[in-house]
C-alpha atoms as a PDB file:
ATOM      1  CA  UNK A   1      74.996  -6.813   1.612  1.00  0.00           C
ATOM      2  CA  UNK A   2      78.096  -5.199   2.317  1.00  0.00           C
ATOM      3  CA  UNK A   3      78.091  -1.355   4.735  1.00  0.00           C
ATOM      4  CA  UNK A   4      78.875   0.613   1.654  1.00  0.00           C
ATOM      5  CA  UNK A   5      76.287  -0.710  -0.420  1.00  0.00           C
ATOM      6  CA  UNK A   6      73.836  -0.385   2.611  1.00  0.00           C
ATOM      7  CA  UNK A   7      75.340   3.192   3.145  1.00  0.00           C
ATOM      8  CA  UNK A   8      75.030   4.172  -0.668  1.00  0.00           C
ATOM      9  CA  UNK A   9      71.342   3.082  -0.800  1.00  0.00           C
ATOM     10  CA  UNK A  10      70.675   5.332   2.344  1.00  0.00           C
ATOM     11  CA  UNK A  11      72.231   8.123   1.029  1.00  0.00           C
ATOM     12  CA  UNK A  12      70.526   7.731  -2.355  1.00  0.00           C
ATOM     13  CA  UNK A  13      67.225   7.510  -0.846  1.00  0.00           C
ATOM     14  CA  UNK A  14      67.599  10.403   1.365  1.00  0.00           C
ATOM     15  CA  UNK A  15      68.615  12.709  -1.267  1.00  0.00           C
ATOM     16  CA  UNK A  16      65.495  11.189  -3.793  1.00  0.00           C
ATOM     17  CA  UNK A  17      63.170  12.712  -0.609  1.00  0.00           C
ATOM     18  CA  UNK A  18      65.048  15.706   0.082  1.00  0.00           C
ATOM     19  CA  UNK A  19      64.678  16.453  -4.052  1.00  0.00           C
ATOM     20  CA  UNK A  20      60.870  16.029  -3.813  1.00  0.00           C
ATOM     21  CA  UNK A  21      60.794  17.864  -0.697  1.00  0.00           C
ATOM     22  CA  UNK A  22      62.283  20.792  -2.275  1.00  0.00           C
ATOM     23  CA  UNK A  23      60.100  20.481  -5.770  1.00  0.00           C
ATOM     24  CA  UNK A  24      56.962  20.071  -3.283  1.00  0.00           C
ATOM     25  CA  UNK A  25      58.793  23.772  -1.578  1.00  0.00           C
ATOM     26  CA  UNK A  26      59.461  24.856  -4.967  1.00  0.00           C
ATOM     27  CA  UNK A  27      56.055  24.476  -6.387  1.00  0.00           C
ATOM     28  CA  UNK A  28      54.347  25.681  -3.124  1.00  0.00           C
ATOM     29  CA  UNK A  29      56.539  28.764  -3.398  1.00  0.00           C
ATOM     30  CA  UNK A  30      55.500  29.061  -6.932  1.00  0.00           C
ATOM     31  CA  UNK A  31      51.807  28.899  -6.428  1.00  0.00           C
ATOM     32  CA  UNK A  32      51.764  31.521  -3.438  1.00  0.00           C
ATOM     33  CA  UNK A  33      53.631  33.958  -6.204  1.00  0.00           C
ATOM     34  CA  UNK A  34      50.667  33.537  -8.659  1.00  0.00           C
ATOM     35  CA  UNK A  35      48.307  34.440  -6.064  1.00  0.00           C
ATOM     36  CA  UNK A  36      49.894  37.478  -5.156  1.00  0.00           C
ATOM     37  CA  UNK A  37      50.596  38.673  -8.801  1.00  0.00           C
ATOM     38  CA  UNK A  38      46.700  37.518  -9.286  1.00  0.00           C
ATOM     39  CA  UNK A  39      45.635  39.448  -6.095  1.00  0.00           C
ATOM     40  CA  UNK A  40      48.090  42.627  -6.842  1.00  0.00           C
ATOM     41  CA  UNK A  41      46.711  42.639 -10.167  1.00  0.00           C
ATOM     42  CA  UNK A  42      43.243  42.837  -9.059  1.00  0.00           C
ATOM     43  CA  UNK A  43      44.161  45.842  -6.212  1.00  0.00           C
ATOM     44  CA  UNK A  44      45.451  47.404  -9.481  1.00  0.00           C
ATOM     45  CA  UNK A  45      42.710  47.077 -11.842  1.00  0.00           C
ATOM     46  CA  UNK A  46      40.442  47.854  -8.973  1.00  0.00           C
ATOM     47  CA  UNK A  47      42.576  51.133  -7.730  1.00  0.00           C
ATOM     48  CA  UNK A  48      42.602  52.334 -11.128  1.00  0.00           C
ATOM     49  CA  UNK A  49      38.870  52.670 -11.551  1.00  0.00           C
ATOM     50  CA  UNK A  50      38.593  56.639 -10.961  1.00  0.00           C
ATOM     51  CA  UNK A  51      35.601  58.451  -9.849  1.00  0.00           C
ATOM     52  CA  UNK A  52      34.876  59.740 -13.833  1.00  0.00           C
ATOM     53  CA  UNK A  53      34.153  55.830 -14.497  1.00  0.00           C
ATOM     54  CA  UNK A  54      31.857  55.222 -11.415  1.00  0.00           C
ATOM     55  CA  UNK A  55      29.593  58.497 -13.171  1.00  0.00           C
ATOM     56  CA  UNK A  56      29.500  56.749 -16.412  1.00  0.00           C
ATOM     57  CA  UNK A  57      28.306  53.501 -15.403  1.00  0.00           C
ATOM     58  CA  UNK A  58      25.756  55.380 -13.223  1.00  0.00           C
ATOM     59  CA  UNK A  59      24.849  57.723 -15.885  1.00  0.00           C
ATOM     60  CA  UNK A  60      24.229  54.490 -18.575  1.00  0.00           C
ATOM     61  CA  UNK A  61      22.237  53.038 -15.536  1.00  0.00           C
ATOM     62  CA  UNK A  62      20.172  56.391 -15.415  1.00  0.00           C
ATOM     63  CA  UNK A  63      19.484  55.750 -19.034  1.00  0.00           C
ATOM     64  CA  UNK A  64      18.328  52.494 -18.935  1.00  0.00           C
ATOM     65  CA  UNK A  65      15.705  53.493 -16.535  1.00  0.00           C
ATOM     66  CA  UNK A  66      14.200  56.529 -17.820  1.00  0.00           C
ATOM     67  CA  UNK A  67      13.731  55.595 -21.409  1.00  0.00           C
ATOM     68  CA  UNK A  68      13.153  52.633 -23.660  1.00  0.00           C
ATOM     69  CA  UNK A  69      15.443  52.029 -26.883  1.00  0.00           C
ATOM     70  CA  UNK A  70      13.256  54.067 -29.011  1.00  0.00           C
ATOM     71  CA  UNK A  71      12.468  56.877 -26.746  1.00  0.00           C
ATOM     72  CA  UNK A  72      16.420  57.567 -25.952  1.00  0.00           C
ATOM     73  CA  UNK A  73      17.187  57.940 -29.856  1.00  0.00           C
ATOM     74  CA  UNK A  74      13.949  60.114 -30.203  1.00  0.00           C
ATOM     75  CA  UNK A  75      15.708  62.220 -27.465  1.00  0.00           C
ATOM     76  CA  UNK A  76      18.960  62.085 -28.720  1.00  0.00           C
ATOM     77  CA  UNK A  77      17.563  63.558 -32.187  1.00  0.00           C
ATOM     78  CA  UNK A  78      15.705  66.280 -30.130  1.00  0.00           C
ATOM     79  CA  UNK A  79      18.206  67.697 -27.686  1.00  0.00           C
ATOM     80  CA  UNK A  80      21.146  66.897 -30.020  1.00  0.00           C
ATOM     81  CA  UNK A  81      23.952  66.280 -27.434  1.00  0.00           C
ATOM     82  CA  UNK A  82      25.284  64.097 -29.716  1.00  0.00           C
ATOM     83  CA  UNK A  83      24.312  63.310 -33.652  1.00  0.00           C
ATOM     84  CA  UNK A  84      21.941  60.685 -33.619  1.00  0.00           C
ATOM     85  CA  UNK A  85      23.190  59.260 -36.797  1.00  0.00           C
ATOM     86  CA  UNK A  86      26.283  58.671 -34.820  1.00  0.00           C
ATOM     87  CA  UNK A  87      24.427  56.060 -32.817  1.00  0.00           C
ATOM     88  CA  UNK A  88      24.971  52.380 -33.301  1.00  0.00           C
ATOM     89  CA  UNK A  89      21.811  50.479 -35.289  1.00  0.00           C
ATOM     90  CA  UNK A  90      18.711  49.623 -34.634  1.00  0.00           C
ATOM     91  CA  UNK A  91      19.938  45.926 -34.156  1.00  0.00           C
ATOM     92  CA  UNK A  92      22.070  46.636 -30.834  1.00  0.00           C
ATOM     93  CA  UNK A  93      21.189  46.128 -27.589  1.00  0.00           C
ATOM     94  CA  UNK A  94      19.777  48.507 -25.110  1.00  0.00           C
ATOM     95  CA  UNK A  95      22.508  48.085 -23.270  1.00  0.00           C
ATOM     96  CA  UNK A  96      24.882  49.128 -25.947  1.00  0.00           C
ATOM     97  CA  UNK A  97      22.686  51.862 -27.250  1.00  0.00           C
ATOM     98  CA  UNK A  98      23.303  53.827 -23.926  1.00  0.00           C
ATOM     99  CA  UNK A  99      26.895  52.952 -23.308  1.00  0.00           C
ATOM    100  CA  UNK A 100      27.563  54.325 -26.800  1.00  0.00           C
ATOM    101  CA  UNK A 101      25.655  57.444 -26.015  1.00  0.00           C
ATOM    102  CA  UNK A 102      27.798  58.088 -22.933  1.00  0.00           C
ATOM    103  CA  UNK A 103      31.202  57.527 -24.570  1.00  0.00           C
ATOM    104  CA  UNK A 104      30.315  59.982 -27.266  1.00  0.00           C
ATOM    105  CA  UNK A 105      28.822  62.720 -25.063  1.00  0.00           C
ATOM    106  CA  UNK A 106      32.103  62.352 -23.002  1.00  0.00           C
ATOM    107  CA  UNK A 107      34.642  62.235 -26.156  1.00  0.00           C
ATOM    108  CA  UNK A 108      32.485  65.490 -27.114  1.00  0.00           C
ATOM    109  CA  UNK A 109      32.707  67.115 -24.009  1.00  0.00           C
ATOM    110  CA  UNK A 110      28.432  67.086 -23.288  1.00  0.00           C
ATOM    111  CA  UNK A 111      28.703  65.201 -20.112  1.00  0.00           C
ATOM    112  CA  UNK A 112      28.034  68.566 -18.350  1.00  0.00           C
ATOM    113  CA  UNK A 113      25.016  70.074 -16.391  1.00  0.00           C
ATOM    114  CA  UNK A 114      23.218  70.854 -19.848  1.00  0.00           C
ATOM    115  CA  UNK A 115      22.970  67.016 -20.052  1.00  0.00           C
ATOM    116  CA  UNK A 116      21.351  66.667 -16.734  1.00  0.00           C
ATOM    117  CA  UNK A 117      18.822  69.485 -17.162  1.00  0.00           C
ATOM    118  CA  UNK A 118      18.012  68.272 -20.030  1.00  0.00           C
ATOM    119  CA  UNK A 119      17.043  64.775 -18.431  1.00  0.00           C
ATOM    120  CA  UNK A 120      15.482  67.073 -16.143  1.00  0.00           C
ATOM    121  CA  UNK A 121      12.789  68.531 -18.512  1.00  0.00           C
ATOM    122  CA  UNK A 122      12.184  65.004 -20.397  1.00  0.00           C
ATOM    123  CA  UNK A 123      11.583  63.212 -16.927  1.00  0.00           C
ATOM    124  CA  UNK A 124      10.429  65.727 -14.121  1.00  0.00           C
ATOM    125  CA  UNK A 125       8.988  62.693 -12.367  1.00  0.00           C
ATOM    126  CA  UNK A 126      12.264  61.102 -11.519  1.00  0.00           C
ATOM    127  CA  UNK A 127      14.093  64.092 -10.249  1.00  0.00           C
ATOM    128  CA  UNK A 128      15.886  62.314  -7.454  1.00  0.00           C
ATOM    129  CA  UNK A 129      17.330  59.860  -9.549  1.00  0.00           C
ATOM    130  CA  UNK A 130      18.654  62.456 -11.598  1.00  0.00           C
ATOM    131  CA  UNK A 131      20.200  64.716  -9.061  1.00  0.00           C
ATOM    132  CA  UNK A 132      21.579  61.098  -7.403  1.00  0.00           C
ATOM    133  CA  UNK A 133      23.539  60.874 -10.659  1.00  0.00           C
ATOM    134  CA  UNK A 134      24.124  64.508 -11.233  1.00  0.00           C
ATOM    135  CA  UNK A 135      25.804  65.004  -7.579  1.00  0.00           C
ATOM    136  CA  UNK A 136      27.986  62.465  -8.472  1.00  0.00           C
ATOM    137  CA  UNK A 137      28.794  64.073 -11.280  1.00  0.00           C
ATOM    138  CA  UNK A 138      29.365  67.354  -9.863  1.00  0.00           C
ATOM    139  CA  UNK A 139      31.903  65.657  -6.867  1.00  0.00           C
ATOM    140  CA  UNK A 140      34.361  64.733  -9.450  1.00  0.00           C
ATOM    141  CA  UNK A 141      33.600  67.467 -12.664  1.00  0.00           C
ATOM    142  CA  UNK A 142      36.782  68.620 -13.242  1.00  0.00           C
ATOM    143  CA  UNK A 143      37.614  65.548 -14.478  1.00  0.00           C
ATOM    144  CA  UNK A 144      35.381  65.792 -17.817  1.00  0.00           C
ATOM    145  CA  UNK A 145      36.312  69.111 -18.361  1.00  0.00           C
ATOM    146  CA  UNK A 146      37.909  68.351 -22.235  1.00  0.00           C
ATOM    147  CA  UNK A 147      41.302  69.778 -22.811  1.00  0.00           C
ATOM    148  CA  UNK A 148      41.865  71.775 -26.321  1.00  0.00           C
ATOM    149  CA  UNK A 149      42.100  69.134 -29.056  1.00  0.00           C
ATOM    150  CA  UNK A 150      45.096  70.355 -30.889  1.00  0.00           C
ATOM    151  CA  UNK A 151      47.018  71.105 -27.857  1.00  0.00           C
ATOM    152  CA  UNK A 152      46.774  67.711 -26.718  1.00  0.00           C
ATOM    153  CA  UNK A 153      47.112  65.417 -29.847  1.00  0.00           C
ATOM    154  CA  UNK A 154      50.605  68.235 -29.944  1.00  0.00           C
ATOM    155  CA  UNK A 155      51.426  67.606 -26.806  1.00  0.00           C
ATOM    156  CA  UNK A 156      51.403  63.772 -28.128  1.00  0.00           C
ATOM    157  CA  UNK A 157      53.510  63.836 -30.454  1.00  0.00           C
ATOM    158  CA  UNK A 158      56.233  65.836 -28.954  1.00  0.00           C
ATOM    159  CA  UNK A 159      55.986  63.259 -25.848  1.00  0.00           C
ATOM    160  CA  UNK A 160      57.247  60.582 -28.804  1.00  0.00           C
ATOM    161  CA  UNK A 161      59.508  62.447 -30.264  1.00  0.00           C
ATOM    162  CA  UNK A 162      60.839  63.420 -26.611  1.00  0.00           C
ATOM    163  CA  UNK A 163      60.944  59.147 -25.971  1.00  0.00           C
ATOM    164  CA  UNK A 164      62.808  58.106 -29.594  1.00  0.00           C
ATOM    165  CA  UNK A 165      65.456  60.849 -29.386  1.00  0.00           C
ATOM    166  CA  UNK A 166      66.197  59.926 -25.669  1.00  0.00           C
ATOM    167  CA  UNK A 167      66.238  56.229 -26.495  1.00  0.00           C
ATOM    168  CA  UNK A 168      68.187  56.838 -29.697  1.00  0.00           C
ATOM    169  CA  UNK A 169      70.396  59.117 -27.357  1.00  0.00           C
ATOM    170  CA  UNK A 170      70.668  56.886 -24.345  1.00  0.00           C
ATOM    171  CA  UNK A 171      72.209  53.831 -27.056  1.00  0.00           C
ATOM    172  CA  UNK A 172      74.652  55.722 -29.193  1.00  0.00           C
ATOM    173  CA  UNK A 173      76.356  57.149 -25.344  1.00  0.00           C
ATOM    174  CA  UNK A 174      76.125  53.721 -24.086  1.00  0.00           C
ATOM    175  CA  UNK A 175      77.916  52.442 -27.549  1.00  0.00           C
ATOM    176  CA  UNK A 176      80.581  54.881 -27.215  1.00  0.00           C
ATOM    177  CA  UNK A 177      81.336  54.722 -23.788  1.00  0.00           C
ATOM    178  CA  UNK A 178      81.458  50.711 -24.543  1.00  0.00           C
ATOM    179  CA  UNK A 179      83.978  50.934 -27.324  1.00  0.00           C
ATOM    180  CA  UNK A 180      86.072  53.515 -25.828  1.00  0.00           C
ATOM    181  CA  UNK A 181      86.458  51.556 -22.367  1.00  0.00           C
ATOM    182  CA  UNK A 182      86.340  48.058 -23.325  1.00  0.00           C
ATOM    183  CA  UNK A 183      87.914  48.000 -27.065  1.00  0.00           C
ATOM    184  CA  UNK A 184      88.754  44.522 -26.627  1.00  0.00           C
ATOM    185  CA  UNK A 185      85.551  43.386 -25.866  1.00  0.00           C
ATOM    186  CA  UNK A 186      84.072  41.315 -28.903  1.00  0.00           C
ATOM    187  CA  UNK A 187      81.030  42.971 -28.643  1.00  0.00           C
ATOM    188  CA  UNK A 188      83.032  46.385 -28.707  1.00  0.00           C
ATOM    189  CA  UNK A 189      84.995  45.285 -31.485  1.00  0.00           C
ATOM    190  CA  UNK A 190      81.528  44.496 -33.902  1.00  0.00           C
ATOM    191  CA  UNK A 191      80.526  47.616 -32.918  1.00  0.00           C
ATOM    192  CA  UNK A 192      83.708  49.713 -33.870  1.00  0.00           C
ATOM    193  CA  UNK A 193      83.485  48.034 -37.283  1.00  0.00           C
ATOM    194  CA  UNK A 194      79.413  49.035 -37.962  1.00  0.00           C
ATOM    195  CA  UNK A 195      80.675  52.381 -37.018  1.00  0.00           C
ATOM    196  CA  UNK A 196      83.786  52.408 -38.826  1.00  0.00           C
ATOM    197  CA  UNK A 197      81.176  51.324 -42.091  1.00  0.00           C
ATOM    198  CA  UNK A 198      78.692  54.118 -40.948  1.00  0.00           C
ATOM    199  CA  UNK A 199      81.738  57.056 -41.289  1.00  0.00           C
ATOM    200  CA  UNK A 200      84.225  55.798 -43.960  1.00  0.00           C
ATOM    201  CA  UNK A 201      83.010  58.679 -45.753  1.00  0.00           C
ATOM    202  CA  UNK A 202      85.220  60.499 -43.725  1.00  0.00           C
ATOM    203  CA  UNK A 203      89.001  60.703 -43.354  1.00  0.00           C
ATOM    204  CA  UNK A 204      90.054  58.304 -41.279  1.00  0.00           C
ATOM    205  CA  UNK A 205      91.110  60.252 -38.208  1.00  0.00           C
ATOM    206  CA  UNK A 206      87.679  61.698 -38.073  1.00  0.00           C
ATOM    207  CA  UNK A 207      85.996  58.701 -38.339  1.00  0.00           C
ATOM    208  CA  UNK A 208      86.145  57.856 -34.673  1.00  0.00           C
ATOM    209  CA  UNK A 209      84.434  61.251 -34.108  1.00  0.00           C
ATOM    210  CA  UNK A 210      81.491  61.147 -36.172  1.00  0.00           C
ATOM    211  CA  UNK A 211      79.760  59.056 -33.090  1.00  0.00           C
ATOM    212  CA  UNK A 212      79.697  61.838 -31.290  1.00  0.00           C
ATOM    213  CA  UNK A 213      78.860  64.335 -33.200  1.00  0.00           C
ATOM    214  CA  UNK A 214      76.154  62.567 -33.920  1.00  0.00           C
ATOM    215  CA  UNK A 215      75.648  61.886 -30.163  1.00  0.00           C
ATOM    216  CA  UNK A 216      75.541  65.590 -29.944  1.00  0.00           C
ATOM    217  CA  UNK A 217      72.639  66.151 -32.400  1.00  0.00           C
ATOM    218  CA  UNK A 218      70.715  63.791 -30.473  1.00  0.00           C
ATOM    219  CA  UNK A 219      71.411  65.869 -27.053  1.00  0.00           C
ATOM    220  CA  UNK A 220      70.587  68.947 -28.811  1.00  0.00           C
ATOM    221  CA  UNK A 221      67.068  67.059 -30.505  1.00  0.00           C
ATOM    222  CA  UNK A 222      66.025  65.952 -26.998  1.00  0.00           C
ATOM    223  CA  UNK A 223      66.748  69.006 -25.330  1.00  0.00           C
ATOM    224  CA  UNK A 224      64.349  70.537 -27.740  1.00  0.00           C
ATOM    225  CA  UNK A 225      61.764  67.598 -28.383  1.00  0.00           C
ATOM    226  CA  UNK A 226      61.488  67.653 -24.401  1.00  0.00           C
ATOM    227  CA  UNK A 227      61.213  71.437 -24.394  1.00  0.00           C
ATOM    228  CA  UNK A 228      58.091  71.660 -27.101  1.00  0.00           C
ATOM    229  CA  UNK A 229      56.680  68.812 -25.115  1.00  0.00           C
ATOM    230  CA  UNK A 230      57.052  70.673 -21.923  1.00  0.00           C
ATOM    231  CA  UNK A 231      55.282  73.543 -23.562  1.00  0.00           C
ATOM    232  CA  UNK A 232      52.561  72.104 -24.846  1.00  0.00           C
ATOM    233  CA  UNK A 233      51.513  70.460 -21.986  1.00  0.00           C
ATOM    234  CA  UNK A 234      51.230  73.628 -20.137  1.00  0.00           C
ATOM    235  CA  UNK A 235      49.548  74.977 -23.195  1.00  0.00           C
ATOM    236  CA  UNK A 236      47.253  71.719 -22.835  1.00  0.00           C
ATOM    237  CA  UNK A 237      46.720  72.285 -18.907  1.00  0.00           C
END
């Protein structure tokens, strides 16, 4: 076997284990990544669970305690924090009963003090595991306080309005500014055509301005969809 063929075969082996070494790397590298997006993830979920939830799941634990199935819809029909027709059927679990309760007291705005005295007068007997749950309640209240219906579904839908128009806004600049700087660009050149197609209704030395006039009634719609949104949130708040 001749030194170059004994040097090739080296060579060729070396590189076969430096090319598993780095996959091995590679694949170690990407495994450490998933368990930091897994473990960020969690911190996230985990960070986002706010003191209003930690009262609900209490206040569905409350339930399950103090009454059975039947005795929490005979109470619901009595004190009428929410309509007990509302309530899920009698095939549900327990569980589920009181969970649905608690979601529409709180979409109603009844997860208040009224509820808890009126656990209160039902169950004098367990008093301190009411006030356990209603002094959690009362460290975090403002947070159920329900904001004015109407303001916020307003509010809403001036947000979207605010989003398109800047979006719509933010495309049509960047579309100009790309056809005006770069006109030899291919991608500049498609676009002068759709545009030229868009405004041959008008004469042809206008037609290069209709882009921004209508870039201009998109400034002048998301000056204003931003201002009504502004407003109603402060309306809202």
């Amino acid at each position: 076997m001749s030194a170059k063929t004994r040097s090739f075969r080296h060579a060729t082996a070396r590189s076969a284990v430096e090319h598993c070494s780095d996959l091995d790397h590679a694949t170690s590298a990407s495994r450490r990544l998933h368990a930091w997006s897994e473990t960020l993830y969690t911190l996230r979920v985990v960070w986002r669970m706010t003191d209003r939830a930690s009262v609900m799941v209490a206040l569905e634990n409350l339930l399950l305690e103090l009454f059975s199935a039947t005795e929490l819809r005979m109470w619901v029909a009595h004190t009428e924090i929410v309509k007990a027709h509302e309530l899920p059927g009698e095939h549900v679990a327990f569980a589920t009963l009181a969970h649905d309760f608690v979601q529409l007291a709180l979409r109603r705005g009844r997860v208040d003090p009224a509820l808890f005295a009126a656990l209160h007068e039902v169950r004098p007997g367990r008093k301190d595991d009411i006030d356990r749950v209603s002094s959690l309640y009362e460290s975090c209240a403002a947070q159920f306080q329900p904001s004015p219906a109407g303001d916020s579904a307003l509010a809403s839908v001036w947000h979207k309005r605010f989003r398109l128009t800047r979006s719509l806004l933010v495309g049509f600049a960047a579309a100009w500014l790309l056809t005006r700087a770069y006109p030899t660009l291919d991608v500049s050149k498609a676009l002068i055509t759709v545009e030229r197609s868009l405004f041959k209704f008008l004469p042809l030395p206008y037609q290069r301005l209709g882009l921004l006039g209508v870039i201009a009634i998109l400034f002048l719609c998301t000056c204003a969809s931003g201002a009504l949104a502004w407003r109603a949130t402060r309306q809202r708040s």
